[in-house]
Each structure stands twice: as structure tokens, then as C-alpha cells.
PDB file of N, CA and C in Angstrom:
ATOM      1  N   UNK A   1      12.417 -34.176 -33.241  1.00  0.00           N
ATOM      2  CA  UNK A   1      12.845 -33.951 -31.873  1.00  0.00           C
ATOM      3  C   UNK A   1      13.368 -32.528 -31.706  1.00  0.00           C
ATOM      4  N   UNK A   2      13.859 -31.807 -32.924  1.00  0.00           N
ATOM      5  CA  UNK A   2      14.768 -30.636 -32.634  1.00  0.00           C
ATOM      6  C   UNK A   2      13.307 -29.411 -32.401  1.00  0.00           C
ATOM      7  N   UNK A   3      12.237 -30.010 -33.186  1.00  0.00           N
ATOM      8  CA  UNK A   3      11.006 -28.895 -33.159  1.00  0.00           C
ATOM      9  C   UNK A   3      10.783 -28.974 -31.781  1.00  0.00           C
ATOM     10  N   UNK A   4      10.299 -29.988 -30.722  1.00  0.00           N
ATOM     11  CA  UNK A   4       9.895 -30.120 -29.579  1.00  0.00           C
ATOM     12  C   UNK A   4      10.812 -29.169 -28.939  1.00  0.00           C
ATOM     13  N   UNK A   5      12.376 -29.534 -28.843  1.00  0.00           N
ATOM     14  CA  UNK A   5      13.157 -28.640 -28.327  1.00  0.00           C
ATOM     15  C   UNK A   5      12.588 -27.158 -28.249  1.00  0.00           C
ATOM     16  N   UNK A   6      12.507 -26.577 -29.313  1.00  0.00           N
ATOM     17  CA  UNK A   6      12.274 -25.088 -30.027  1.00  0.00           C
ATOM     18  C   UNK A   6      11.595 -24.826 -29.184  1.00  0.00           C
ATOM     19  N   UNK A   7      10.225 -25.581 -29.575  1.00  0.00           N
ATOM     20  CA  UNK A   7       8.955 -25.491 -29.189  1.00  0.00           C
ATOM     21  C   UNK A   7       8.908 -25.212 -27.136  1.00  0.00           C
ATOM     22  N   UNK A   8       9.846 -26.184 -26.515  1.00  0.00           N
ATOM     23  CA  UNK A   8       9.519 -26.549 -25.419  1.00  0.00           C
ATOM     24  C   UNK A   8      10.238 -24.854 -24.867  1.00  0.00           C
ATOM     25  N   UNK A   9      11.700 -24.760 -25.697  1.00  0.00           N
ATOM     26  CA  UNK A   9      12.782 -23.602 -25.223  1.00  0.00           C
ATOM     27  C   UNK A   9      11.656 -21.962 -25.088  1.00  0.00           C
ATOM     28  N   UNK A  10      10.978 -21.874 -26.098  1.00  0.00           N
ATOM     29  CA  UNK A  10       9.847 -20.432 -26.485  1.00  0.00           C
ATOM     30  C   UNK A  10       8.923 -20.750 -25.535  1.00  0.00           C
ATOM     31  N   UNK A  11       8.526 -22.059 -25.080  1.00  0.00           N
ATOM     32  CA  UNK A  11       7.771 -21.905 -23.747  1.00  0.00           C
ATOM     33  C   UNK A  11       8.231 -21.497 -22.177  1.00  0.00           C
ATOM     34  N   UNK A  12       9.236 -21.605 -22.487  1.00  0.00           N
ATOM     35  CA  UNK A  12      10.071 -21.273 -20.957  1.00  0.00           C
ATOM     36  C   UNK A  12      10.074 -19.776 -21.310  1.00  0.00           C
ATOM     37  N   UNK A  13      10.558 -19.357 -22.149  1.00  0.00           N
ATOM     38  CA  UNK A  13      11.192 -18.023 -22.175  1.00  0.00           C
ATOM     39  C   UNK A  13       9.623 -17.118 -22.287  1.00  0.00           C
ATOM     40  N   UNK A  14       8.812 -17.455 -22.776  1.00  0.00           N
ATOM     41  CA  UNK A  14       7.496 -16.946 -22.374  1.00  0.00           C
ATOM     42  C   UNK A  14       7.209 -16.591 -20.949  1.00  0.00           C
ATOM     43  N   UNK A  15       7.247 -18.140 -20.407  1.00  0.00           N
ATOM     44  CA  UNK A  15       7.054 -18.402 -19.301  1.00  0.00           C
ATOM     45  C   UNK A  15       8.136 -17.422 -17.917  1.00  0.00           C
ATOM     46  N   UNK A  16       9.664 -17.308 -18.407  1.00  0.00           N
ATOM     47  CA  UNK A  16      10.149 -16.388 -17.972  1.00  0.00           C
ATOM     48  C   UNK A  16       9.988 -15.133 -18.064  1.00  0.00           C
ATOM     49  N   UNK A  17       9.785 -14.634 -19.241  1.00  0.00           N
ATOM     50  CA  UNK A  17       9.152 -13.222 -19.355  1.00  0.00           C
ATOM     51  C   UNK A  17       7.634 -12.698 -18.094  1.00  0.00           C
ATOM     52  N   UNK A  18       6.453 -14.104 -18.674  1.00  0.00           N
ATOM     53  CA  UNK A  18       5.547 -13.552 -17.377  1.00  0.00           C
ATOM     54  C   UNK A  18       5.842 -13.622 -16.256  1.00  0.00           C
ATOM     55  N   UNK A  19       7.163 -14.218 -15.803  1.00  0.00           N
ATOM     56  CA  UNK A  19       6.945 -14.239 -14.417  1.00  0.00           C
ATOM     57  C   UNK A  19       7.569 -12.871 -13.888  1.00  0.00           C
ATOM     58  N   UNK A  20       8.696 -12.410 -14.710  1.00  0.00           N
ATOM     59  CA  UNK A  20       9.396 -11.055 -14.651  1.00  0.00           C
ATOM     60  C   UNK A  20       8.375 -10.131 -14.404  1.00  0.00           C
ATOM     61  N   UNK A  21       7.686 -10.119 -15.465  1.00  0.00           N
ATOM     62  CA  UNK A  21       6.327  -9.069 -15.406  1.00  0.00           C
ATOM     63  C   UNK A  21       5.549  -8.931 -13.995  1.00  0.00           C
ATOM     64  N   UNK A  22       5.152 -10.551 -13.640  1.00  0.00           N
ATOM     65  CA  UNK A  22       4.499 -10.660 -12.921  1.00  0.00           C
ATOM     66  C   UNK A  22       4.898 -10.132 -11.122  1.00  0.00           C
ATOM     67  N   UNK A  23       6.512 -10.574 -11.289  1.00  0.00           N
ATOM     68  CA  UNK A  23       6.875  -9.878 -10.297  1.00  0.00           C
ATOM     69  C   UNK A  23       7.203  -8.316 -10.048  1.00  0.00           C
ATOM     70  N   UNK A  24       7.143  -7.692 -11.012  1.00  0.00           N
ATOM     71  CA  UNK A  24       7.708  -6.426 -11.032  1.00  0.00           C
ATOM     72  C   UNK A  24       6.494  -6.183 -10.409  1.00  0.00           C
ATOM     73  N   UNK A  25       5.257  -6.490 -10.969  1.00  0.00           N
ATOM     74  CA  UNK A  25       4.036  -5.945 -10.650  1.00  0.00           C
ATOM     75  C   UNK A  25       3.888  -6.112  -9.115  1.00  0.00           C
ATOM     76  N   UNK A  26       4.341  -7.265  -8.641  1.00  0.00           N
ATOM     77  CA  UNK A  26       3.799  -7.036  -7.198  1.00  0.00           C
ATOM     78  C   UNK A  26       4.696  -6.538  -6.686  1.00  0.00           C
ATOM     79  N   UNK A  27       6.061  -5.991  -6.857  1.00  0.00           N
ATOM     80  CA  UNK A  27       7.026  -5.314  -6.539  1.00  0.00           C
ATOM     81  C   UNK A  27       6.072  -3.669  -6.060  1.00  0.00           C
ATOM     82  N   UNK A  28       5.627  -3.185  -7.764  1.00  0.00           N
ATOM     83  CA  UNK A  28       5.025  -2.275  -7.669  1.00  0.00           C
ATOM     84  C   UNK A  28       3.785  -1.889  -6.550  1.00  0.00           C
ATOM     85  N   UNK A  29       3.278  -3.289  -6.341  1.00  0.00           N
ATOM     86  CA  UNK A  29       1.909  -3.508  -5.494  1.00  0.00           C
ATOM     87  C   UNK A  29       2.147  -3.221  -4.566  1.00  0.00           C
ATOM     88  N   UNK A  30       3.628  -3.977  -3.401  1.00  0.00           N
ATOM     89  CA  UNK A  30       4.096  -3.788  -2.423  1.00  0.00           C
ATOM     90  C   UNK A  30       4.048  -2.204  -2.030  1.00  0.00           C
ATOM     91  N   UNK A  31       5.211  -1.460  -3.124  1.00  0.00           N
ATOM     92  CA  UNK A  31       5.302  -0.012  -2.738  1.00  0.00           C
ATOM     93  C   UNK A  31       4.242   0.642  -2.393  1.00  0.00           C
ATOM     94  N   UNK A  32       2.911   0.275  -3.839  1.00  0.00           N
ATOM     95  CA  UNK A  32       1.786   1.480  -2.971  1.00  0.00           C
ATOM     96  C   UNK A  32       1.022   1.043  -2.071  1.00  0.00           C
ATOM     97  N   UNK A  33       0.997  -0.311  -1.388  1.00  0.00           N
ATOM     98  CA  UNK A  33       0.565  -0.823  -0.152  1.00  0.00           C
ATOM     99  C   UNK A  33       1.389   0.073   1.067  1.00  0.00           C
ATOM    100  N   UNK A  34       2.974  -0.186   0.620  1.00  0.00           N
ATOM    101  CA  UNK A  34       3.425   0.891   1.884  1.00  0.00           C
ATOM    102  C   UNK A  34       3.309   1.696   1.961  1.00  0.00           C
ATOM    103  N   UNK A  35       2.896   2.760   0.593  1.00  0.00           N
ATOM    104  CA  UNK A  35       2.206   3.855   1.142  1.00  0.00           C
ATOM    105  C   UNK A  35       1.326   4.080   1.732  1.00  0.00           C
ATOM    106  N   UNK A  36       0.069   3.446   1.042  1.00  0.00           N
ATOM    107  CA  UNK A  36      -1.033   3.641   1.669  1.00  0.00           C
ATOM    108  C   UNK A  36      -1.530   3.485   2.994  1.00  0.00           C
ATOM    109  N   UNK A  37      -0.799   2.712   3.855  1.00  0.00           N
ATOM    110  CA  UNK A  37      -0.364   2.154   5.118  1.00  0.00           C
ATOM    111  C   UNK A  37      -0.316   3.437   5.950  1.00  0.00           C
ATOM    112  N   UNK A  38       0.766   4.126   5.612  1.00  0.00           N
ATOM    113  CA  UNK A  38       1.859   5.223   5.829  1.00  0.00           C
ATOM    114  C   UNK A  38       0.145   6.064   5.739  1.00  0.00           C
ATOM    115  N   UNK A  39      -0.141   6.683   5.367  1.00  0.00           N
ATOM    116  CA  UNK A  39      -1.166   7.301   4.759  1.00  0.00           C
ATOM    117  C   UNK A  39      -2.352   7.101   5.685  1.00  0.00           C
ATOM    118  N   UNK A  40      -2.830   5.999   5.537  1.00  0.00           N
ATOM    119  CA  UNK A  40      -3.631   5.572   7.157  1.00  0.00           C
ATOM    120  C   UNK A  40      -3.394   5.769   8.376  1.00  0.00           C
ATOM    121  N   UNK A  41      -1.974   5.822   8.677  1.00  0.00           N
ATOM    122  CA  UNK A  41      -1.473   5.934   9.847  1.00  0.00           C
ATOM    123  C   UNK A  41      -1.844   7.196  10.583  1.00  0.00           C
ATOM    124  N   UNK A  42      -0.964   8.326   9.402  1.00  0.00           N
ATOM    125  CA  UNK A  42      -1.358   9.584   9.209  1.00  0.00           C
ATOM    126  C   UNK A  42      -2.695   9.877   9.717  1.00  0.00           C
ATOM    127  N   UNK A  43      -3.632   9.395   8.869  1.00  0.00           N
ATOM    128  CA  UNK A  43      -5.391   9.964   8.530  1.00  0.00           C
ATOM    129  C   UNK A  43      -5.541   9.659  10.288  1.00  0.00           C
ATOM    130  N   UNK A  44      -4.797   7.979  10.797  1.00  0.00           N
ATOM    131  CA  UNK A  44      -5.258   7.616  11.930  1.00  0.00           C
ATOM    132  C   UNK A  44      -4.935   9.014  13.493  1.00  0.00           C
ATOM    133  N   UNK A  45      -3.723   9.099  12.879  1.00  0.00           N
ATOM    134  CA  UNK A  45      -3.207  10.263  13.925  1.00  0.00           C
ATOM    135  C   UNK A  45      -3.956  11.580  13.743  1.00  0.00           C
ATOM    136  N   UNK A  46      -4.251  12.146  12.601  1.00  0.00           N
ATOM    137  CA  UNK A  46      -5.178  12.766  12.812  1.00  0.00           C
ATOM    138  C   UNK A  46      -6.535  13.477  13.601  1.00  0.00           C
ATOM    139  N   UNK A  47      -7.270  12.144  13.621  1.00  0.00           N
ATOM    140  CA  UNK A  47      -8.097  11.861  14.042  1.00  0.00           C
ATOM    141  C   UNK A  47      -8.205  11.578  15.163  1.00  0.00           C
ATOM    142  N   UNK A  48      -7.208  10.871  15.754  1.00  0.00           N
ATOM    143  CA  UNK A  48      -7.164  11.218  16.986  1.00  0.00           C
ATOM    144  C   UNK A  48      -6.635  12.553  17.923  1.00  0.00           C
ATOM    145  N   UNK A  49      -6.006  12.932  16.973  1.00  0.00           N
ATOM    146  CA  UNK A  49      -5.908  14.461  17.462  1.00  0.00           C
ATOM    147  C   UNK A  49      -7.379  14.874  17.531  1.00  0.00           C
ATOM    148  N   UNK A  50      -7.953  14.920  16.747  1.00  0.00           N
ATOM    149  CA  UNK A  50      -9.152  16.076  17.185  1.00  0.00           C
ATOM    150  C   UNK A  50     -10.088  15.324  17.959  1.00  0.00           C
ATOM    151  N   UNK A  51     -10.006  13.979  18.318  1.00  0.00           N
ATOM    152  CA  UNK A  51     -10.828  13.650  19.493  1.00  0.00           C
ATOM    153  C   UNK A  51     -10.322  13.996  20.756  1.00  0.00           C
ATOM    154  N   UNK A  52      -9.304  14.173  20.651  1.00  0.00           N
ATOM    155  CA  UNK A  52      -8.331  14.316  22.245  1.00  0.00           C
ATOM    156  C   UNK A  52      -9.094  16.063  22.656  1.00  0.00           C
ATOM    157  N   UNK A  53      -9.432  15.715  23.563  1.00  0.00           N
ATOM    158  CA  UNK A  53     -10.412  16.896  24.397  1.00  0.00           C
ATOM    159  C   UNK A  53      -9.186  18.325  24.635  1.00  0.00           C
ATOM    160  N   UNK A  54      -9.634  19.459  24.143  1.00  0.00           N
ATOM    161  CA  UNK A  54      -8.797  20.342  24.479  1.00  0.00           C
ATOM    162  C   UNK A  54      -8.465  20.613  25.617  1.00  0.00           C
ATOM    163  N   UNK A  55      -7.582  21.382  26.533  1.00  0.00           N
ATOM    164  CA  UNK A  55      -7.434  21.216  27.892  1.00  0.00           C
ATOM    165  C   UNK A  55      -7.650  23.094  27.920  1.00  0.00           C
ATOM    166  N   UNK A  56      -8.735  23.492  28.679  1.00  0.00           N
ATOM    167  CA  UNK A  56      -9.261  25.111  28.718  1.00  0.00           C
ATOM    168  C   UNK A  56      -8.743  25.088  30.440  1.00  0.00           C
ATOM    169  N   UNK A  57      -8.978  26.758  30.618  1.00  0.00           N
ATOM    170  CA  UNK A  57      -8.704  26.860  31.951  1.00  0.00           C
ATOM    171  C   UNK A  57     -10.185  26.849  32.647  1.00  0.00           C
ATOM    172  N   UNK A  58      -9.905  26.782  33.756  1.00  0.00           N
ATOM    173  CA  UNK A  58     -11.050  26.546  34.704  1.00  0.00           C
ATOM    174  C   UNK A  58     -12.072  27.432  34.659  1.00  0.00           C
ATOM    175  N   UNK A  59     -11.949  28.872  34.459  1.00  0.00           N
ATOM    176  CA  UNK A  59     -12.443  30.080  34.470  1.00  0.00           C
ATOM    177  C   UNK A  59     -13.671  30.001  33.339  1.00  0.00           C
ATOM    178  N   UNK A  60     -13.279  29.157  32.188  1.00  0.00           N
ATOM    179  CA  UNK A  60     -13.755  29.303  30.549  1.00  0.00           C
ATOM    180  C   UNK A  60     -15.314  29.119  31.268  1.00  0.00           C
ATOM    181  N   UNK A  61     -16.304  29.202  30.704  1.00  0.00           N
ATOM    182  CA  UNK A  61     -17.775  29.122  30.756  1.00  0.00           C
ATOM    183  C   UNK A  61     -18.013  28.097  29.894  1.00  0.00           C
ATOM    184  N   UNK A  62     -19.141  27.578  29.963  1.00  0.00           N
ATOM    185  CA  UNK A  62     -19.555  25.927  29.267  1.00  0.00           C
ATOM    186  C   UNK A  62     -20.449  26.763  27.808  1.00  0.00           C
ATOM    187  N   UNK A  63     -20.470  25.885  26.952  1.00  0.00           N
ATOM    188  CA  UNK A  63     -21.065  26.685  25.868  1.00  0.00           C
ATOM    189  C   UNK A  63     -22.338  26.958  25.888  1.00  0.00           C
ATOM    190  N   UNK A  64     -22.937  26.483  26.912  1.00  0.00           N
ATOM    191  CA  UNK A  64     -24.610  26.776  26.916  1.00  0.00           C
ATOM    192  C   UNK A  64     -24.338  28.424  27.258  1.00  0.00           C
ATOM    193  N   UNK A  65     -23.680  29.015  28.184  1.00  0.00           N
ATOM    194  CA  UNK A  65     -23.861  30.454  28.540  1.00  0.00           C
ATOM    195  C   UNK A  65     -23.589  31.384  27.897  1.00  0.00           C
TER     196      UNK A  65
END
């Protein structure tokens, strides 16, 4: 009975160790998700900057001339 004990105690503590691991990792996952987010946002603003039509004065000539 005392082996089962042993036996059952090294399975938990295994079992606690991966889960430590396991969470750090998505800890880690989280962060570069919020970056990358952050990062998109960015690329997104970007991009819409250079679609947004410049505003010229009236005078300017069209580029065909």
C-alpha cells in the first residue's frame, strides 16, 4: 500500500509540474497575441492612412496634363 502511495504522490507532482509549464506557456502565448494584435492595429491604421485621398487645392491640374 505504501508503494501505491509513492507511486500515486510522483504522479501528481508530475502532473503538477505539467500543468505549471503548461500554463506559463499560454501565459507566454497570451503576451505575443497582445502584441501582435497591437501590431495589426498599427499595420491597420496605416493603411488606411494612405487610402484616405489627399486633400490638393483646386488650382492643382489632374495627372493626365
Amino acid at each position: 500500500m505504501d508503494a501505491e502511495r509513492v507511486d500515486l504522490e510522483a504522479k501528481v507532482t508530475f502532473l503538477e509540474r505539467a500543468l505549471d509549464a503548461i500554463n506559463e506557456a499560454m501565459i507566454d502565448q497570451g503576451r505575443h497575441i497582445t502584441k501582435l494584435e497591437a501590431r495589426i492595429e498599427e499595420l491597420h491604421q496605416k493603411v488606411e492612412a494612405k487610402d484616405a485621398p489627399e486633400i490638393e487645392g483646386h488650382d492643382s491640374r489632374p495627372p493626365h496634363y
